[in-house]
PDB file of N, CA and C in Angstrom:
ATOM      1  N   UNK A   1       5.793 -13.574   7.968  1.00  0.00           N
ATOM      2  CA  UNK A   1       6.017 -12.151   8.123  1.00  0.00           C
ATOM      3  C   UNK A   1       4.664 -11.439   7.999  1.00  0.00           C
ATOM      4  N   UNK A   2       4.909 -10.572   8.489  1.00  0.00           N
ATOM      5  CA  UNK A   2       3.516  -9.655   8.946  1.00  0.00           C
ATOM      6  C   UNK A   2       3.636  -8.326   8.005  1.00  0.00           C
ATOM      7  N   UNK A   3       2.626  -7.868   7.040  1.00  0.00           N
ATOM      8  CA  UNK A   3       3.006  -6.450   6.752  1.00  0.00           C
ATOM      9  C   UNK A   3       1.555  -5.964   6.482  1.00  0.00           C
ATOM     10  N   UNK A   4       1.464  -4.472   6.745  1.00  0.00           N
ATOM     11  CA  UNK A   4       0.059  -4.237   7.085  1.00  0.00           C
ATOM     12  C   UNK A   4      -0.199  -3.759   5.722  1.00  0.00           C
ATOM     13  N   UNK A   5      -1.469  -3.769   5.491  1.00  0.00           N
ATOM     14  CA  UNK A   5      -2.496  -3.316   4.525  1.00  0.00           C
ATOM     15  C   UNK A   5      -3.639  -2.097   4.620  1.00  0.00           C
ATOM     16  N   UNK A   6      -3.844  -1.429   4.009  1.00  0.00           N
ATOM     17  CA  UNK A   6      -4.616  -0.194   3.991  1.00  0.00           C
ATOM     18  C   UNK A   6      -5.443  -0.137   2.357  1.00  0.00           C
ATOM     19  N   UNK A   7      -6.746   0.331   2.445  1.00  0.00           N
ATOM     20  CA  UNK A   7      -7.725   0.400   1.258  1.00  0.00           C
ATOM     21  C   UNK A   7      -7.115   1.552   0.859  1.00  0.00           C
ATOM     22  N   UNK A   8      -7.395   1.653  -0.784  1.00  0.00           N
ATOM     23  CA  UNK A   8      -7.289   2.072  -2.118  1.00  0.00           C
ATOM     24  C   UNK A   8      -7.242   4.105  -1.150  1.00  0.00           C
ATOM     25  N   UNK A   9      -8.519   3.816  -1.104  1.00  0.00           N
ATOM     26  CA  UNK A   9      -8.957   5.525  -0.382  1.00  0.00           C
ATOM     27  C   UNK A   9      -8.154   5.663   0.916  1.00  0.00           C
ATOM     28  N   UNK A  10      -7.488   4.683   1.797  1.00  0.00           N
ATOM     29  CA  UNK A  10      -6.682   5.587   3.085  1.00  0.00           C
ATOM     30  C   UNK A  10      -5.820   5.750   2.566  1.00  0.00           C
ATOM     31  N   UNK A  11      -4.530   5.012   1.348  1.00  0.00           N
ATOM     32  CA  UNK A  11      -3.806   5.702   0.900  1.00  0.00           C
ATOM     33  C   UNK A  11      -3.893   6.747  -0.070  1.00  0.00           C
ATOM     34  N   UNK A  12      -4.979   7.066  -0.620  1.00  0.00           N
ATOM     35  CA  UNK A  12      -4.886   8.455  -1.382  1.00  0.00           C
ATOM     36  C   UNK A  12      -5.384   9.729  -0.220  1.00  0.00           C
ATOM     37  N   UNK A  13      -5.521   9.290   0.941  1.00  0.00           N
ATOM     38  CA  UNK A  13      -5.475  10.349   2.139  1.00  0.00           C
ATOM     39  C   UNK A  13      -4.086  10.449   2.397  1.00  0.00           C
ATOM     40  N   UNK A  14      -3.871   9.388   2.662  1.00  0.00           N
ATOM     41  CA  UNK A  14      -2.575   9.312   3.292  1.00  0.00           C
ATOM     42  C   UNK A  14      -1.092   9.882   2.742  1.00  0.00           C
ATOM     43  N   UNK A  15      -1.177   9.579   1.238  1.00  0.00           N
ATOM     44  CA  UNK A  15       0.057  10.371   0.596  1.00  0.00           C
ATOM     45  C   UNK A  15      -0.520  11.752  -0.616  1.00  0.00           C
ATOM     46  N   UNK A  16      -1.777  11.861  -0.241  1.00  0.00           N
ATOM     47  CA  UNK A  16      -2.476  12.956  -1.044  1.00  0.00           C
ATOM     48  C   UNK A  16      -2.617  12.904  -2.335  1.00  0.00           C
ATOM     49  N   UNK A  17      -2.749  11.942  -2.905  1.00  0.00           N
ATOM     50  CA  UNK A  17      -2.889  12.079  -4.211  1.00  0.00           C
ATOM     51  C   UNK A  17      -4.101  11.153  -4.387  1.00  0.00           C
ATOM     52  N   UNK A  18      -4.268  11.043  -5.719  1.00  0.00           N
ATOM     53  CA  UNK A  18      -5.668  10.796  -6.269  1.00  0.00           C
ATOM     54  C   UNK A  18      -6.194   9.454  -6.179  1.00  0.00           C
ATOM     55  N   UNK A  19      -7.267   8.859  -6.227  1.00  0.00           N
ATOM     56  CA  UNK A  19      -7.031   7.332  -6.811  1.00  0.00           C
ATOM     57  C   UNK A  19      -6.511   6.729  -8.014  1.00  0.00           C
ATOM     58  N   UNK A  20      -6.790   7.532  -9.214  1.00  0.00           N
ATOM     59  CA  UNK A  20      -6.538   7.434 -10.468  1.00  0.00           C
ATOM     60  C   UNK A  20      -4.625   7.128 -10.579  1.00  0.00           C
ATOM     61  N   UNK A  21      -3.906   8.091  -9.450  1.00  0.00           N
ATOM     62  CA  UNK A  21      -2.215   8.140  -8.825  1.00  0.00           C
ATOM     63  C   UNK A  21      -2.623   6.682  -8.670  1.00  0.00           C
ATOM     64  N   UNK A  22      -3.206   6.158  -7.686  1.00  0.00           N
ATOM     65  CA  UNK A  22      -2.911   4.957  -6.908  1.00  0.00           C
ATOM     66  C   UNK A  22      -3.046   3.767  -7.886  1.00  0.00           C
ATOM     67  N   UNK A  23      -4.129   3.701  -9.211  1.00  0.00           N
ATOM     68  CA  UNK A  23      -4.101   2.955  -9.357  1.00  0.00           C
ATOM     69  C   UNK A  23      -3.379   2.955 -10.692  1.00  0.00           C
ATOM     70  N   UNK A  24      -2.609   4.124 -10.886  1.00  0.00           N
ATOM     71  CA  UNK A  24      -1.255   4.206 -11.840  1.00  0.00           C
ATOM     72  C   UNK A  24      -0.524   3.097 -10.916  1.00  0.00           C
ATOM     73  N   UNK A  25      -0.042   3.646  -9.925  1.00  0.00           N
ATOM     74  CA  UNK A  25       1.176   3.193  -9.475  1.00  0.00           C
ATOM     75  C   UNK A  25       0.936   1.101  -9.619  1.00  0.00           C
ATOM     76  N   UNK A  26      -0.364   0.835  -8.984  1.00  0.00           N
ATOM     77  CA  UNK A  26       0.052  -0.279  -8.875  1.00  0.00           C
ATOM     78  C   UNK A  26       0.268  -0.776  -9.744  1.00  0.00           C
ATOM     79  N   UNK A  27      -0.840  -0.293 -11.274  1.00  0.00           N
ATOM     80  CA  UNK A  27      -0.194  -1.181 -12.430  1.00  0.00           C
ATOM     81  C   UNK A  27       1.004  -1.036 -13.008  1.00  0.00           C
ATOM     82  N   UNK A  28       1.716  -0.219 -12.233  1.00  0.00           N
ATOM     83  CA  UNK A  28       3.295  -0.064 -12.622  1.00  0.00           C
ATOM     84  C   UNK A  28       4.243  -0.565 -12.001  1.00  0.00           C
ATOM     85  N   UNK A  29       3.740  -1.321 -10.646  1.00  0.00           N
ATOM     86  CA  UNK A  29       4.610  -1.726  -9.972  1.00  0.00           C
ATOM     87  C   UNK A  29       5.488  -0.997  -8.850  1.00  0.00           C
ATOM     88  N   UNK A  30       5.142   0.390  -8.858  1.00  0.00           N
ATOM     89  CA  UNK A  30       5.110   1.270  -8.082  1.00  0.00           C
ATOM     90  C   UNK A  30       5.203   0.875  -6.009  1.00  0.00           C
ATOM     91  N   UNK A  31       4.008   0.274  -6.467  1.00  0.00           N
ATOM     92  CA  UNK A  31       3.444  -0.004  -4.990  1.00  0.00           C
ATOM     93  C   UNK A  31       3.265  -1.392  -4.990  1.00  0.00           C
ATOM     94  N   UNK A  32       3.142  -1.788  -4.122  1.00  0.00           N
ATOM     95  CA  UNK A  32       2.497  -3.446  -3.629  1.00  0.00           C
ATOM     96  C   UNK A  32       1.182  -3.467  -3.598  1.00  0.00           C
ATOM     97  N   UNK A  33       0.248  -4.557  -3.550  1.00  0.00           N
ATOM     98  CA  UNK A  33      -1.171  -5.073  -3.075  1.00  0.00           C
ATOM     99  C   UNK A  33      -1.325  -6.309  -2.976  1.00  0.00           C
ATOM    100  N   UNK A  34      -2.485  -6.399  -2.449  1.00  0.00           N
ATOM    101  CA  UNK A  34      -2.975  -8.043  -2.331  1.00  0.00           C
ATOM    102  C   UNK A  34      -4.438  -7.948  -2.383  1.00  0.00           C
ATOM    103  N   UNK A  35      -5.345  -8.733  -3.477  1.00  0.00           N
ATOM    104  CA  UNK A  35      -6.683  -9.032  -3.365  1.00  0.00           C
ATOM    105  C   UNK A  35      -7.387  -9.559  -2.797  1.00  0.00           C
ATOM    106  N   UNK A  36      -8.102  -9.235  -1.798  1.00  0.00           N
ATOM    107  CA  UNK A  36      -8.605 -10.312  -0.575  1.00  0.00           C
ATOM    108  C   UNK A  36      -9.932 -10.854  -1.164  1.00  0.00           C
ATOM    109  N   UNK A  37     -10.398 -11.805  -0.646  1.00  0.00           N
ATOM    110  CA  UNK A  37     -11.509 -13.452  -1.230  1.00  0.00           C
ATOM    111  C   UNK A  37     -12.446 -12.562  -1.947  1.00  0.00           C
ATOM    112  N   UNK A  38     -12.970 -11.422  -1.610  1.00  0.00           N
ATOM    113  CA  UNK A  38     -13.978 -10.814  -2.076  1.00  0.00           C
ATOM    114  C   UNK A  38     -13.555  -9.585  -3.266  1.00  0.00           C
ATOM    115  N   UNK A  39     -12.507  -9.596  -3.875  1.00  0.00           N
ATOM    116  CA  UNK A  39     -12.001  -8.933  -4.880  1.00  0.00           C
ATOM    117  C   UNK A  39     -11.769  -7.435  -4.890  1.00  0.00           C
ATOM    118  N   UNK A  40     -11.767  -7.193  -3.450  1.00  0.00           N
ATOM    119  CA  UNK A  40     -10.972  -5.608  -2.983  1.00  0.00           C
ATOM    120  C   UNK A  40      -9.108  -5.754  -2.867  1.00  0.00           C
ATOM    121  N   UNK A  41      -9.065  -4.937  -3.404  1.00  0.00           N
ATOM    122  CA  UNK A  41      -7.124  -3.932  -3.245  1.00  0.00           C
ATOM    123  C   UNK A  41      -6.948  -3.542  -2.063  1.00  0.00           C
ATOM    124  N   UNK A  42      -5.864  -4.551  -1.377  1.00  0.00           N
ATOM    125  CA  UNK A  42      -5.508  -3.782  -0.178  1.00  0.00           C
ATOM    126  C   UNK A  42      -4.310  -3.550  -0.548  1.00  0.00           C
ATOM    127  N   UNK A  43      -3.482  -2.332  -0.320  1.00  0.00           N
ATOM    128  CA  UNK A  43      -2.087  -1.833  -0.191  1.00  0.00           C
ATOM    129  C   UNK A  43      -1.175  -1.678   0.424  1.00  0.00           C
ATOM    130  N   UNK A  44      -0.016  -2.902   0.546  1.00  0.00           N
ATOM    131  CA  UNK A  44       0.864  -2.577   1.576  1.00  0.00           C
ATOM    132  C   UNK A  44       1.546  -1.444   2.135  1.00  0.00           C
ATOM    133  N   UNK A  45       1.103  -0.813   3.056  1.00  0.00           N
ATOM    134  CA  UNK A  45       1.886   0.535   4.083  1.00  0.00           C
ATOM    135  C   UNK A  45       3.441   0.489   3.449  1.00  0.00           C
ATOM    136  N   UNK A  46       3.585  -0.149   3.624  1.00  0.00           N
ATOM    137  CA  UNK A  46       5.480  -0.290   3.441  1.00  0.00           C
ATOM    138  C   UNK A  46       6.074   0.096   2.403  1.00  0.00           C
ATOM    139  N   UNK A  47       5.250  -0.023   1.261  1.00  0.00           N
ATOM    140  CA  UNK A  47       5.319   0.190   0.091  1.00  0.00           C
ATOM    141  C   UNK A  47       5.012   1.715  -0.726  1.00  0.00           C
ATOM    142  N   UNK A  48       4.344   2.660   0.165  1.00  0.00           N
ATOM    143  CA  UNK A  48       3.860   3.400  -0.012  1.00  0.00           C
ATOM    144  C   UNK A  48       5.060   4.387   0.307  1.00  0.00           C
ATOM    145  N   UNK A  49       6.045   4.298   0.899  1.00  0.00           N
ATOM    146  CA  UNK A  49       7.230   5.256   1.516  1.00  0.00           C
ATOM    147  C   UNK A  49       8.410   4.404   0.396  1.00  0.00           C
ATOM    148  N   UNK A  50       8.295   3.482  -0.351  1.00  0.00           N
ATOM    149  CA  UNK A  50       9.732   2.853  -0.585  1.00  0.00           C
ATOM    150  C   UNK A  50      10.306   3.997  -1.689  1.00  0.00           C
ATOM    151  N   UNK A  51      11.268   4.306  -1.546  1.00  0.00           N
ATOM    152  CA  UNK A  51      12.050   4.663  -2.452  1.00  0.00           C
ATOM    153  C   UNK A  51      12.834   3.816  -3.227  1.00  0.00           C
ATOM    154  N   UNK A  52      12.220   4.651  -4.952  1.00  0.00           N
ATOM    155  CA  UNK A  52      12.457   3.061  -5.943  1.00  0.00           C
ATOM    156  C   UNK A  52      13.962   3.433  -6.174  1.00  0.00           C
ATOM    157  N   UNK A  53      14.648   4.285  -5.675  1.00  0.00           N
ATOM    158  CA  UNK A  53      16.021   3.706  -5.972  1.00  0.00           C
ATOM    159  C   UNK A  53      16.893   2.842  -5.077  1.00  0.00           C
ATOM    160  N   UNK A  54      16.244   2.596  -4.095  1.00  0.00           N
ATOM    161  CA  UNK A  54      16.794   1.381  -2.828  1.00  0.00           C
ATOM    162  C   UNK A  54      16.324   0.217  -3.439  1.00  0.00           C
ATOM    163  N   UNK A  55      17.042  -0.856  -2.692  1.00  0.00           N
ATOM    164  CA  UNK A  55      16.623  -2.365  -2.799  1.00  0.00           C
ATOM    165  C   UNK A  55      15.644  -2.545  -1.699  1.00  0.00           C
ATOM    166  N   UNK A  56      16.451  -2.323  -0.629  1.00  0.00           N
ATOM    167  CA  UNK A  56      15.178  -2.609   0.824  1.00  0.00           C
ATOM    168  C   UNK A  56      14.310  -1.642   1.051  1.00  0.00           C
ATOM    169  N   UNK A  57      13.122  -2.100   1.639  1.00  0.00           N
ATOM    170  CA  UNK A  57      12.098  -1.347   1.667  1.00  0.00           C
ATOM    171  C   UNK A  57      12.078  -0.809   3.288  1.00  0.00           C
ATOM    172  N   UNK A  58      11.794   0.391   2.904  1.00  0.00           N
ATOM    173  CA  UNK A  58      11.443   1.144   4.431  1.00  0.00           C
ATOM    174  C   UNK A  58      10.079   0.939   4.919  1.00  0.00           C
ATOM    175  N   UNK A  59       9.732   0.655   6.068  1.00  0.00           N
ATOM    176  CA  UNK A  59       8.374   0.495   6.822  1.00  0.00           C
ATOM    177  C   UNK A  59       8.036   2.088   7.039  1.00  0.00           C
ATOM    178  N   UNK A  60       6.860   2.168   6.866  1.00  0.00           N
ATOM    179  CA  UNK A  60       5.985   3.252   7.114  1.00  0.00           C
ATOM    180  C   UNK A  60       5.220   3.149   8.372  1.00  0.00           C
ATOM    181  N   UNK A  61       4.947   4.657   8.861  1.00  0.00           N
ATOM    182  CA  UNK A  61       4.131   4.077  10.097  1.00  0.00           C
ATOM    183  C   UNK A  61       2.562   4.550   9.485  1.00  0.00           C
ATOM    184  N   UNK A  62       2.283   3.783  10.342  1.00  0.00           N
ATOM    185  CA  UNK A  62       0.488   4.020  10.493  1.00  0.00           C
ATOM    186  C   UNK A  62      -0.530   3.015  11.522  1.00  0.00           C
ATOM    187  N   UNK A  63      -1.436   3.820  11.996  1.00  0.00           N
ATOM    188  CA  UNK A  63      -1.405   3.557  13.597  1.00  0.00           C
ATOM    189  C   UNK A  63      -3.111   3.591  13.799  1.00  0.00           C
ATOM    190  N   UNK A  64      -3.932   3.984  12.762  1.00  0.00           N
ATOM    191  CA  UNK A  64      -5.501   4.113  11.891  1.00  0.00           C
ATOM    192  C   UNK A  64      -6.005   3.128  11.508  1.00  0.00           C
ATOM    193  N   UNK A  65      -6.736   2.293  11.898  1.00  0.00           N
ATOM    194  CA  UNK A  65      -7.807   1.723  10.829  1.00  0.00           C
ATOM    195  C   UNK A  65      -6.780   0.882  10.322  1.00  0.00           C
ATOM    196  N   UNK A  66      -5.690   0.091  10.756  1.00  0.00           N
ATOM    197  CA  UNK A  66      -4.828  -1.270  10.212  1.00  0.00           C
ATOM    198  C   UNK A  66      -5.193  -2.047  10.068  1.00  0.00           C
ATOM    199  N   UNK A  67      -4.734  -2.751   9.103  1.00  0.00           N
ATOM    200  CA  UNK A  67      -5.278  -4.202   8.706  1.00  0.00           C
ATOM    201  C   UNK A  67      -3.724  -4.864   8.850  1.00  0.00           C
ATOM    202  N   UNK A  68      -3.793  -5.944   8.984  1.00  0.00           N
ATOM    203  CA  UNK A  68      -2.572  -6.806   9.189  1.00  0.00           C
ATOM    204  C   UNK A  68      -2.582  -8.519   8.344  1.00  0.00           C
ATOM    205  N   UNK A  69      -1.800  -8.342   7.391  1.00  0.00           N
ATOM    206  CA  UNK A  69      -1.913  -9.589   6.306  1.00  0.00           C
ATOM    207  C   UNK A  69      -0.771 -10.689   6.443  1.00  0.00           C
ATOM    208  N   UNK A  70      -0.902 -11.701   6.822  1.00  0.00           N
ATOM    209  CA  UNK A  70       0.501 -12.446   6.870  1.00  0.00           C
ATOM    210  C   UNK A  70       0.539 -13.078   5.336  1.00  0.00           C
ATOM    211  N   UNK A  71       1.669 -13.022   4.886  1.00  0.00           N
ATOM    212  CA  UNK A  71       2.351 -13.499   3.964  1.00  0.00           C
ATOM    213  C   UNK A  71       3.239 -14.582   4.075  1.00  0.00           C
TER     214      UNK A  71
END
C-alpha cells in the first residue's frame, strides 16, 4: 500500500498550526510518521484529516511537493 508523506513544515502550512502543534500531536499519537535513513519526520497526509472518533481513516488530498512511501 501506498500512502503519501509530507515534511514537519508542509503540514504546519497545510493545517495552520504551529510546529510545536505538530510535534504535540505526533507524540500523542494524534498523527502518523515515518523516519526516513537520514533521521527526518515525514507525515502521513491521511492522517492529518482523520477524525479520532472514526476507526477508518479518511485520505486527504494533496497534489504539492508529494512524497510517496510504500508500506
Amino acid at each position: 500500500m501506498e500512502r503519501k508523506t509530507i515534511s514537519i513544515m508542509k503540514a504546519c502550512e497545510l493545517v495552520g498550526v504551529s510546529r510545536r502543534t505538530i510535534y504535540n500531536w505526533l507524540s500523542s499519537g494524534k498523527i502518523e510518521y515515518i523516519r526516513t535513513a537520514g533521521g527526518s519526520v515525514r507525515i502521513f497526509v491521511d492522517t492529518l484529516w482523520r477524525d479520532p472518533n472514526r476507526t477508518d481513516r479518511v485520505a486527504g488530498t494533496w497534489n504539492q511537493e508529494e512524497t510517496t512511501t510504500q508500506v
